[in-house]
C-alpha atoms as a PDB file:
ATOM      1  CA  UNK A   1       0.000   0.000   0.000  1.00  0.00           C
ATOM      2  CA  UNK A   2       2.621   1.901   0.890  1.00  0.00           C
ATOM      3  CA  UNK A   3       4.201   1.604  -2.620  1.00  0.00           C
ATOM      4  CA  UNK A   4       1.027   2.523  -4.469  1.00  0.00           C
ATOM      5  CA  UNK A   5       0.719   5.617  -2.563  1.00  0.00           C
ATOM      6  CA  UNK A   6      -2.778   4.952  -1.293  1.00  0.00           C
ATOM      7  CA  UNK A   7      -3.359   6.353   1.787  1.00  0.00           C
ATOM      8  CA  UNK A   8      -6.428   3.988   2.829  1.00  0.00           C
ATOM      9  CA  UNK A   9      -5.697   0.418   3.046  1.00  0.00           C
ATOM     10  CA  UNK A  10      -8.425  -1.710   1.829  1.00  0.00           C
ATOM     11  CA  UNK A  11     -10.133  -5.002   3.305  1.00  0.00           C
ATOM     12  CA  UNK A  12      -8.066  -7.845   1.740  1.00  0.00           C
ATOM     13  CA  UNK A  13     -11.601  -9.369   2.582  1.00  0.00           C
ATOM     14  CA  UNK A  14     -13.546  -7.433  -0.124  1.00  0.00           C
ATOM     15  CA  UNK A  15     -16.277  -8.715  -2.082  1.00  0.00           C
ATOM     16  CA  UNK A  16     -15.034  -9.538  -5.368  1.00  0.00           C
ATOM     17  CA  UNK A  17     -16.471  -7.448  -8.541  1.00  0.00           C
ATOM     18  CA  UNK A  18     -18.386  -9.630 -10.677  1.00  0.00           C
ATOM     19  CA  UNK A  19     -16.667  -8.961 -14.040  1.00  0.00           C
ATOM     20  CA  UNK A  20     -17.962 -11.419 -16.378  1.00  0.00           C
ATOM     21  CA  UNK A  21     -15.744 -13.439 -18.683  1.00  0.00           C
ATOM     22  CA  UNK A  22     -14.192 -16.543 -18.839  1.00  0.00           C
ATOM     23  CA  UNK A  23     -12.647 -18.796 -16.014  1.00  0.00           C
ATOM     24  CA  UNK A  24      -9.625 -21.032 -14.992  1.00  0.00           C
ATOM     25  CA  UNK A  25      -9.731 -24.411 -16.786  1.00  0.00           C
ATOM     26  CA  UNK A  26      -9.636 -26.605 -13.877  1.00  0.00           C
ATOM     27  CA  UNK A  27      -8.394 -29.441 -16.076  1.00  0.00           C
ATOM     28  CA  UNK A  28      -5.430 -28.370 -15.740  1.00  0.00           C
ATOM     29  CA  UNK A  29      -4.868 -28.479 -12.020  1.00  0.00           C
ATOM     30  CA  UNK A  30      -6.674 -31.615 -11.984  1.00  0.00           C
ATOM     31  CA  UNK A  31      -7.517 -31.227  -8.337  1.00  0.00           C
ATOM     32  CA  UNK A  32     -11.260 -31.302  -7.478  1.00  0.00           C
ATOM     33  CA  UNK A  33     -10.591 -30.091  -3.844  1.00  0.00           C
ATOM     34  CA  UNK A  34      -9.595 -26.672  -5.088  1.00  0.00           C
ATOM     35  CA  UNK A  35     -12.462 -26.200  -7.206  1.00  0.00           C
ATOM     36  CA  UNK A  36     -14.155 -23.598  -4.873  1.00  0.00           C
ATOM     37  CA  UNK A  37     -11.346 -21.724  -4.423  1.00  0.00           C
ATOM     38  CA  UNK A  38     -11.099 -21.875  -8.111  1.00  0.00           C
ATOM     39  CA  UNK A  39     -14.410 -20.815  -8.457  1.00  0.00           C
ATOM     40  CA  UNK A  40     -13.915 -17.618  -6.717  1.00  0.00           C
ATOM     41  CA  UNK A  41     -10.426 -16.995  -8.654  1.00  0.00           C
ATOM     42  CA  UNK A  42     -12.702 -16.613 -11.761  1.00  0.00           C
ATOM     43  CA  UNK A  43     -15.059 -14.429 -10.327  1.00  0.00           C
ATOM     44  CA  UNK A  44     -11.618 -12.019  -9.156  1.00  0.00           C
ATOM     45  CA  UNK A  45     -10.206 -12.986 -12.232  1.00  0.00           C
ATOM     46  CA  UNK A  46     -12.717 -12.641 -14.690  1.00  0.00           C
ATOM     47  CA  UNK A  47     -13.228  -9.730 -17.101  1.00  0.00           C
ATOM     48  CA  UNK A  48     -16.523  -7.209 -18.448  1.00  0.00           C
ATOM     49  CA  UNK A  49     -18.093  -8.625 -21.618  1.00  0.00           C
ATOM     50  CA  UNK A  50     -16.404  -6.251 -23.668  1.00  0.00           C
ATOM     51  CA  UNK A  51     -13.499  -8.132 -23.663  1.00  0.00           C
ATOM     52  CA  UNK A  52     -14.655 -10.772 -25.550  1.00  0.00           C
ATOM     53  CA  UNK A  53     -17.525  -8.921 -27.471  1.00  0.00           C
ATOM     54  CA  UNK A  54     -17.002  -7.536 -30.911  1.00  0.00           C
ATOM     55  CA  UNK A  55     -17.695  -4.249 -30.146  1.00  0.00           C
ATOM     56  CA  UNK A  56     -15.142  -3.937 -27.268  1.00  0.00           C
ATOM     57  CA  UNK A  57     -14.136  -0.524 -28.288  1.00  0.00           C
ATOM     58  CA  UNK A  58     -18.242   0.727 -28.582  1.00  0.00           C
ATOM     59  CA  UNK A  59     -18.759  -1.022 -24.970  1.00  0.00           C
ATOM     60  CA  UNK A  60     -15.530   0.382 -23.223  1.00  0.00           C
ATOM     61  CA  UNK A  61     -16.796   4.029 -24.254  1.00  0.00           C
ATOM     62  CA  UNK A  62     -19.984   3.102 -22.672  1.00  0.00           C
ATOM     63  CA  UNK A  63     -18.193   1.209 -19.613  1.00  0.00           C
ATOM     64  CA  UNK A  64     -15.525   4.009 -19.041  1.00  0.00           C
ATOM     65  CA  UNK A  65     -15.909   7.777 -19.264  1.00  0.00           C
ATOM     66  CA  UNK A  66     -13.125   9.949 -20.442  1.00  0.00           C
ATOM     67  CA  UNK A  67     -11.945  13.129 -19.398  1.00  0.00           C
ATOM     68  CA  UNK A  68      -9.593  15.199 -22.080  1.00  0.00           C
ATOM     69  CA  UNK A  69      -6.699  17.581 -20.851  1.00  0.00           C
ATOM     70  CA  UNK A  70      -5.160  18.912 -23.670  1.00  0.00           C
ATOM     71  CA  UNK A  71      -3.589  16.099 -25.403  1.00  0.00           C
ATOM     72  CA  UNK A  72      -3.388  13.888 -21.973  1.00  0.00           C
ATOM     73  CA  UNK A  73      -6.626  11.571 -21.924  1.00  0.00           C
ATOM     74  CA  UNK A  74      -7.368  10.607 -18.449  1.00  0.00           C
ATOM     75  CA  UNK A  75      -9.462   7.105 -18.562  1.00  0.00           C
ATOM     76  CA  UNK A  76     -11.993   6.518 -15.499  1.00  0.00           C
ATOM     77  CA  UNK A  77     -12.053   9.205 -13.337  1.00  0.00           C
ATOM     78  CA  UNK A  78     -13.582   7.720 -11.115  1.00  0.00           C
ATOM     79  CA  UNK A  79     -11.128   4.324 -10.969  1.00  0.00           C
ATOM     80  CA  UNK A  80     -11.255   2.955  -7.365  1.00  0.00           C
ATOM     81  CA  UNK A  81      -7.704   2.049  -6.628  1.00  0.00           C
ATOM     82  CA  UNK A  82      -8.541   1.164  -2.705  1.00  0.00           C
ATOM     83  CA  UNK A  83     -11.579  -1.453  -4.177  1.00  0.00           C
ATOM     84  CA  UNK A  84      -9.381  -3.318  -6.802  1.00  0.00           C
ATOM     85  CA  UNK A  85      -6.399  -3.765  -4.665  1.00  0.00           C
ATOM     86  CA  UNK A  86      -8.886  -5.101  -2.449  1.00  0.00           C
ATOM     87  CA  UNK A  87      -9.870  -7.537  -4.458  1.00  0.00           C
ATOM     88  CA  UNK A  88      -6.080  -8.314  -5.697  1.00  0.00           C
ATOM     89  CA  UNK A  89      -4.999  -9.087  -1.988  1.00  0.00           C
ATOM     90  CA  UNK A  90      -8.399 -11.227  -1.304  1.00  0.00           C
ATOM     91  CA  UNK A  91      -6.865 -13.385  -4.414  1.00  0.00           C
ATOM     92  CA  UNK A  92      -3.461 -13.432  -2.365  1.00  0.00           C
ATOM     93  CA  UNK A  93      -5.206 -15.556   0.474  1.00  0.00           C
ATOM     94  CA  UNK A  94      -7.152 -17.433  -2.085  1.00  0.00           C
ATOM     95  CA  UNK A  95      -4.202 -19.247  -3.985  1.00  0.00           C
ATOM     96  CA  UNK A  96      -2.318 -19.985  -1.126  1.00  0.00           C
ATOM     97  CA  UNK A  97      -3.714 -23.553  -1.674  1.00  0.00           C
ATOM     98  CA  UNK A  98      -1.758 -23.477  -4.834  1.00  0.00           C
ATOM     99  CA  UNK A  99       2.226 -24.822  -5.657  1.00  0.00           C
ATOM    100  CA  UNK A 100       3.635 -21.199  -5.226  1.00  0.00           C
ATOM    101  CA  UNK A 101       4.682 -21.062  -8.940  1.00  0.00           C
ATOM    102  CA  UNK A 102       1.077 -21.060 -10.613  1.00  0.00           C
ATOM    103  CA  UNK A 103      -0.462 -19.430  -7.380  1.00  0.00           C
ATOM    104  CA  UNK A 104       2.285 -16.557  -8.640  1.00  0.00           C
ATOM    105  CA  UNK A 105       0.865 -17.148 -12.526  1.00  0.00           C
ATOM    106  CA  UNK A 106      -2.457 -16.076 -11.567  1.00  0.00           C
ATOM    107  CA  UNK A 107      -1.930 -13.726  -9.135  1.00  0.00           C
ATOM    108  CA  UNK A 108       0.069 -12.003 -12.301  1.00  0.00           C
ATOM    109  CA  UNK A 109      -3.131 -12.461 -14.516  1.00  0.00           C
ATOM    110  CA  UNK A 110      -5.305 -10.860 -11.934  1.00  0.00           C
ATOM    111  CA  UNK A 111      -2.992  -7.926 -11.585  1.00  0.00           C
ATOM    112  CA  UNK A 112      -3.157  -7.152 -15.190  1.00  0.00           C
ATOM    113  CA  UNK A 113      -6.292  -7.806 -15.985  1.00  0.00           C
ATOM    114  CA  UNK A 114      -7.950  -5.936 -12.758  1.00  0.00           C
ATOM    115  CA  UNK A 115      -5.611  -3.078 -13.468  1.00  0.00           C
ATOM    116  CA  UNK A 116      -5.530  -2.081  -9.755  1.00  0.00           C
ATOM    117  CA  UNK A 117      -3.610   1.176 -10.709  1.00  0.00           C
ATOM    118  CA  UNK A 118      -3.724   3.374 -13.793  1.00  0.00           C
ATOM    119  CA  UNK A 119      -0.439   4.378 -12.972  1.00  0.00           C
ATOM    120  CA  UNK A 120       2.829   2.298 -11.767  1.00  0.00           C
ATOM    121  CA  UNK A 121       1.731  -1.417 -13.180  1.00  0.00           C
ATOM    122  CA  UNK A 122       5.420  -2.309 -13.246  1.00  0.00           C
ATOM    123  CA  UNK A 123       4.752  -2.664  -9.201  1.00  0.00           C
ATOM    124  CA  UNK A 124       2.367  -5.674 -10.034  1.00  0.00           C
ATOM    125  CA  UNK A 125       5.818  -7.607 -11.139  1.00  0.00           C
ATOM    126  CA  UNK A 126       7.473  -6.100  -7.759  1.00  0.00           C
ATOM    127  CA  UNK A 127       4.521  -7.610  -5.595  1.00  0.00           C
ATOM    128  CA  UNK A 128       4.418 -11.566  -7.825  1.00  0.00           C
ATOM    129  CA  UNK A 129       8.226 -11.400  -7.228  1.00  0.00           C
ATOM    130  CA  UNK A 130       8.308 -10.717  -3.440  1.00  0.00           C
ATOM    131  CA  UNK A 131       5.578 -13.548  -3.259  1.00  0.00           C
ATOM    132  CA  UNK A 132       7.452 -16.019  -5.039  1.00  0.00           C
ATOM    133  CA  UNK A 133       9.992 -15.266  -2.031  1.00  0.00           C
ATOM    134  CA  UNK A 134       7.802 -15.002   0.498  1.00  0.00           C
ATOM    135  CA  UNK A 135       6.474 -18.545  -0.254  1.00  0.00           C
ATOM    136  CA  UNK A 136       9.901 -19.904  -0.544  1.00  0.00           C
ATOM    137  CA  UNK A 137      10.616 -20.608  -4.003  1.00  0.00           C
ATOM    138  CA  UNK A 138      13.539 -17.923  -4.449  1.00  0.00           C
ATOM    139  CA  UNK A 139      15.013 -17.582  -1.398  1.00  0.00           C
ATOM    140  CA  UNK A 140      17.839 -14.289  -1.772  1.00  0.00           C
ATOM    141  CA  UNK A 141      16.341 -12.300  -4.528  1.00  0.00           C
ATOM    142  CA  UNK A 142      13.167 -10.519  -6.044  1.00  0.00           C
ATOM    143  CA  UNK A 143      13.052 -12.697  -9.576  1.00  0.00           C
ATOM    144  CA  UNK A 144      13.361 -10.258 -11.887  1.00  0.00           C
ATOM    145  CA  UNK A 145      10.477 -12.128 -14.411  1.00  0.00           C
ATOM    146  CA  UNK A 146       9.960  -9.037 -16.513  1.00  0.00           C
ATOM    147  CA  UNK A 147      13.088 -10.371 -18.231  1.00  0.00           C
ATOM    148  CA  UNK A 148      11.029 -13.389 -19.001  1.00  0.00           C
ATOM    149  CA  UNK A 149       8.289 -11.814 -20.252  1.00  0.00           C
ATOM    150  CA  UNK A 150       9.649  -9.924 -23.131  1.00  0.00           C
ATOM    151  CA  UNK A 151      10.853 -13.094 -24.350  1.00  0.00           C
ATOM    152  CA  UNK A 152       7.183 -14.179 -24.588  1.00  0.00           C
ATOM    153  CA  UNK A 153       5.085 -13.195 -28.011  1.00  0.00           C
ATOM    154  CA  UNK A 154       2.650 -11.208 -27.345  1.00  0.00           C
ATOM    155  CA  UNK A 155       0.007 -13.315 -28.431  1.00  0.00           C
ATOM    156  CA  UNK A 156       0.365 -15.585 -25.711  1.00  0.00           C
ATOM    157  CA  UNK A 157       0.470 -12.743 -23.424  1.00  0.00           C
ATOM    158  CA  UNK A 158      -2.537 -11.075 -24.576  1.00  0.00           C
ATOM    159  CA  UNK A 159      -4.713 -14.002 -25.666  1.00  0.00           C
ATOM    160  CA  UNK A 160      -8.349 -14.086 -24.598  1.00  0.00           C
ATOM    161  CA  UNK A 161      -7.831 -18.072 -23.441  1.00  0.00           C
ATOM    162  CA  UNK A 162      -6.248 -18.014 -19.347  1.00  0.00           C
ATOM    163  CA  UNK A 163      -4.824 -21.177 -19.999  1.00  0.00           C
ATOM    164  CA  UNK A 164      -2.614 -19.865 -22.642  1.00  0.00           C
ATOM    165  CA  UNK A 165      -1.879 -17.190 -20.914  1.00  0.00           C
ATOM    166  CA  UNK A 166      -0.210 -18.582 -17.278  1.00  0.00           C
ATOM    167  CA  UNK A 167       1.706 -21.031 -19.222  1.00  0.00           C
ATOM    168  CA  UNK A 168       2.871 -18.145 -20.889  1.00  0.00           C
ATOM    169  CA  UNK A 169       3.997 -16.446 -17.529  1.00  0.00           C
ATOM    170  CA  UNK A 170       5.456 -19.832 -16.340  1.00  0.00           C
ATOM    171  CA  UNK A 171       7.924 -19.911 -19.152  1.00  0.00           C
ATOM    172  CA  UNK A 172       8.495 -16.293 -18.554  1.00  0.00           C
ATOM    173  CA  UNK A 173       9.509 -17.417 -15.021  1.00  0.00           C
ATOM    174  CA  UNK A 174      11.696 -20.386 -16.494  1.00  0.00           C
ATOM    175  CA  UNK A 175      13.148 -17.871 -19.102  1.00  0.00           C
ATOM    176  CA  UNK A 176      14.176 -15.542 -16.213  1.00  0.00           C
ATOM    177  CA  UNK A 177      15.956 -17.852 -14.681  1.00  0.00           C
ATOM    178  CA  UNK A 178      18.042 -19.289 -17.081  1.00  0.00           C
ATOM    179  CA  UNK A 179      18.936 -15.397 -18.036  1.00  0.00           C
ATOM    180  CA  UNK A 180      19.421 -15.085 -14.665  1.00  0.00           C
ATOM    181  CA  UNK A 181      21.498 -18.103 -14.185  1.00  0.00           C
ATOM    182  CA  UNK A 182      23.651 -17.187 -17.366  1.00  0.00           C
ATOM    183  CA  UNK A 183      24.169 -13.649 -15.873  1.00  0.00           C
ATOM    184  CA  UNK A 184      25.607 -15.479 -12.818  1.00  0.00           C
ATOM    185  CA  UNK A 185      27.799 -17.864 -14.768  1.00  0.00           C
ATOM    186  CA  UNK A 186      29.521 -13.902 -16.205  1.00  0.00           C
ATOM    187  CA  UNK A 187      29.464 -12.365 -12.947  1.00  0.00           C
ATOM    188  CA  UNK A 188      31.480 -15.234 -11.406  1.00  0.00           C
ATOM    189  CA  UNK A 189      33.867 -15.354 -14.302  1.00  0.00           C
ATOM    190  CA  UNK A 190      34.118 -11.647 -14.506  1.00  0.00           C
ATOM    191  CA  UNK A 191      35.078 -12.035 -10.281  1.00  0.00           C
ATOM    192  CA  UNK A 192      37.748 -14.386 -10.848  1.00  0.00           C
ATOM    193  CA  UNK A 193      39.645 -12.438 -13.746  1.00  0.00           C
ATOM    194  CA  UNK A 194      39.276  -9.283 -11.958  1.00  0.00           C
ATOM    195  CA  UNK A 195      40.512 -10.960  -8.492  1.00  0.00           C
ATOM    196  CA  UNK A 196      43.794 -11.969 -10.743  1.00  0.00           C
ATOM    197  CA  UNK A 197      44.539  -8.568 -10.726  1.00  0.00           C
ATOM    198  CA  UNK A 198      44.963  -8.311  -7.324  1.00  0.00           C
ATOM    199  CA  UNK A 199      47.913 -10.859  -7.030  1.00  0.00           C
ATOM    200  CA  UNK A 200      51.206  -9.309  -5.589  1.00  0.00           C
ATOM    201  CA  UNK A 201      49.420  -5.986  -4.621  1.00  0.00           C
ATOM    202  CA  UNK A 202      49.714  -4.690  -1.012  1.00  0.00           C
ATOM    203  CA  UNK A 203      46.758  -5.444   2.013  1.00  0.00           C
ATOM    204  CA  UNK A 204      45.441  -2.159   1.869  1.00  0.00           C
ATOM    205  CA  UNK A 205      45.238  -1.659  -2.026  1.00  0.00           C
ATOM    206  CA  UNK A 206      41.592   0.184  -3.231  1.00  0.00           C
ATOM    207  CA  UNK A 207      41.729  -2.347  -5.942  1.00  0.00           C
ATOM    208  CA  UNK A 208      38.996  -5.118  -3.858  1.00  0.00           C
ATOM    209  CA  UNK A 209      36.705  -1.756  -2.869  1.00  0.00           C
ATOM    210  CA  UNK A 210      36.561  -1.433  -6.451  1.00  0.00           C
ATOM    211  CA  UNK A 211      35.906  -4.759  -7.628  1.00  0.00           C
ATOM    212  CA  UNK A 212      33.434  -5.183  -4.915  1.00  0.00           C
ATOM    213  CA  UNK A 213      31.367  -2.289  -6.712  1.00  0.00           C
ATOM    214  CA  UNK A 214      31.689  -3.389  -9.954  1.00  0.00           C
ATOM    215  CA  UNK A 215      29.871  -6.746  -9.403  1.00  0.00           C
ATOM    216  CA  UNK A 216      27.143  -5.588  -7.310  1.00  0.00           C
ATOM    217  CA  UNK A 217      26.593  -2.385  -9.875  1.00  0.00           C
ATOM    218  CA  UNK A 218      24.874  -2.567 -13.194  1.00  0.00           C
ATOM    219  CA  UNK A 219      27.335   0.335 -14.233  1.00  0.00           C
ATOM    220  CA  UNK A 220      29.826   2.594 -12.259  1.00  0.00           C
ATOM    221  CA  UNK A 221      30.988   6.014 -12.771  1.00  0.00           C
ATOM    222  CA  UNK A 222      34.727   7.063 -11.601  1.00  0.00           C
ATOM    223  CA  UNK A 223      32.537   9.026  -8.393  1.00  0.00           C
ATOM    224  CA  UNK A 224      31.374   5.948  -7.247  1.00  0.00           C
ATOM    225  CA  UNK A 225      34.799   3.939  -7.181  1.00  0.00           C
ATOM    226  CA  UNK A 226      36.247   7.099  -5.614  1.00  0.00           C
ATOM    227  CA  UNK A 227      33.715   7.430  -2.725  1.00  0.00           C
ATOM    228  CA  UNK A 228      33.604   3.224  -2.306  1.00  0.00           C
ATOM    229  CA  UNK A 229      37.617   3.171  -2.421  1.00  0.00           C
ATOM    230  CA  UNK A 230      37.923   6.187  -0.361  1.00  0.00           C
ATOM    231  CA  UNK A 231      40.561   7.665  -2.950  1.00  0.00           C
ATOM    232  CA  UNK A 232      40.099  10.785  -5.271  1.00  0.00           C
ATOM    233  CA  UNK A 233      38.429  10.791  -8.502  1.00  0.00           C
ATOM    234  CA  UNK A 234      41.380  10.592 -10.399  1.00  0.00           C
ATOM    235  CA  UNK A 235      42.982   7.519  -8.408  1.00  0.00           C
ATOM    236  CA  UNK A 236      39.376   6.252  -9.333  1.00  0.00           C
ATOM    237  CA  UNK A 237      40.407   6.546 -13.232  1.00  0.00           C
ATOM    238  CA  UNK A 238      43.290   4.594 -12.554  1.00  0.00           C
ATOM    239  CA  UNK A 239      41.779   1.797 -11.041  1.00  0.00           C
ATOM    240  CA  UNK A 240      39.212   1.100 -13.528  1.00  0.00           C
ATOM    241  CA  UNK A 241      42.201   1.580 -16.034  1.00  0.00           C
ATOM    242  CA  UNK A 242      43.843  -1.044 -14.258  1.00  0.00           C
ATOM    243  CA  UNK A 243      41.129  -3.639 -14.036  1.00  0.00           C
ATOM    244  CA  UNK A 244      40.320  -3.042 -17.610  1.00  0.00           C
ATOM    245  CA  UNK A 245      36.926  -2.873 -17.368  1.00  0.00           C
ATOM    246  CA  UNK A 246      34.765  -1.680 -20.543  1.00  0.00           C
ATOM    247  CA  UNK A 247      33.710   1.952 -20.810  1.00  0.00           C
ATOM    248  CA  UNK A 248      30.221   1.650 -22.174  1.00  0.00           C
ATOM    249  CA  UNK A 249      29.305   5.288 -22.740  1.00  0.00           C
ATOM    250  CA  UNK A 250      31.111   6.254 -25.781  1.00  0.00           C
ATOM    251  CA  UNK A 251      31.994   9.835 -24.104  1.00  0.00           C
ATOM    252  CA  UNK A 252      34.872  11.829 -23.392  1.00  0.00           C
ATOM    253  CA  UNK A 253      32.693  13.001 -20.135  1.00  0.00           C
ATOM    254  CA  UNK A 254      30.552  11.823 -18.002  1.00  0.00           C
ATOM    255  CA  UNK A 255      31.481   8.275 -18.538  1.00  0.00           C
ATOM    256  CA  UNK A 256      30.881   4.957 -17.029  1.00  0.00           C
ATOM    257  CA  UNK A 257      31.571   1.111 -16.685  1.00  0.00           C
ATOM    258  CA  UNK A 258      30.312  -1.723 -16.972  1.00  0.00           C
ATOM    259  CA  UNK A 259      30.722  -6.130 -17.196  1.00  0.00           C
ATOM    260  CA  UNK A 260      27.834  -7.222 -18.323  1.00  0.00           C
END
């Protein structure tokens, strides 16, 4: 709540809207015990006819009033954020039942297809990610799945069938991790070349500050070494000279570095 910037905290015991639309196959859990829980997932879930009416453009006009600012078009004034995060954290207890992966898949669907925010979505991958931890299946991280998903076509993504759809986040989420596991593979061999560097210099060389910020940054600029090495800017130039790591800026100013 905090995140989203709303200031009321809703009932994660809210009534779920009745949205229409289609519902989980429950063939493919093949678990009969679950099918009430289910059954409420597709009410949460579930989306206005519109969706999967011809005329979805005629019916969202009707659905959805509009308010014009210039060139900025403001859709659904009158969007209740507090209501349909609600409804997203009712789902939370709901799948809890579920093998934490495809309790995560549809907890992913409901987030984009209830649109709890009109602004800051992205936090929807945040929230699936830190649930995925807190139910144990990555233990050290936030998964960063988003990398999975733009390796999925967006047919799958978008498709009107659910089915298609969380099998399409689960090999997001298996696509993550093998970019995330290759990723590793070059961070470790990145730490071992730079770490030969370090042979034959003295205990209290800046060299290990430096190489300590290099793996846990994306990039670095020469302020950063500097402040994390506790040496000036310039002895900062000279380290990253000296570990050879690649500029990635193409500038005379302002540069930066990078190993991945």
């Amino acid at each position: 709540m905090a995140l989203a910037g709303v200031a009321e905290e809703p009932s994660a015991e809210a009534e779920p809207a009745d949205r229409g639309g289609e519902g989980v196959e429950l063939d493919l859990l093949d678990h009969d015990a679950l099918s009430p829980e289910l059954a409420e997932i597709d009410e949460v879930l579930a989306r206005t006819q519109w969706l999967v009416d011809g005329n979805a453009a005629v019916e969202q006009r009707k659905r959805e009033p509009e308010i014009s600012v210039g060139e900025l078009l403001i859709r659904d004034p009158d969007w209740d954020e507090g209501e349909r995060i609600g409804e997203w954290l009712a789902l939370v207890k709901k799948v809890e039942p579920l093998p934490a992966t495809l309790a995560a898949a549809l907890l992913w669907d409901a987030w984009e297809y209830l649109e709890p925010l009109q602004r800051q979505h992205w936090l929807g991958q945040v929230l699936v990610s830190d649930y995925l931890r807190s139910r144990g299946k990555v233990r050290s991280h936030l998964l960063a799945f988003s990398v999975g998903l733009r390796e999925m076509p967006r047919e799958r993504l978008r498709t009107r069938k659910r089915t298609t759809r969380l099998i399409a986040f689960l090999d997001s989420m298996t696509a993550a991790a093998s970019k995330g596991m290759k990723d590793l593979d070059r961070l470790t061999l990145a730490k071992r070349q730079l770490e030969r560097r370090t042979e034959g210099k003295r205990t209290n060389s800046s060299l290990p500050a430096a190489i300590e910020l290099i793996l846990s940054r994306p990039i670095v600029s020469a302020q950063m070494v500097a402040k994390a090495a506790n040496i000036t800017p310039r002895g900062a130039l000279n380290l990253v000279n000296e570990l050879g790591i690649r500029e990635i800026t193409g500038r005379g100013r302002f540069r930066a570095w990078g190993i991945i």
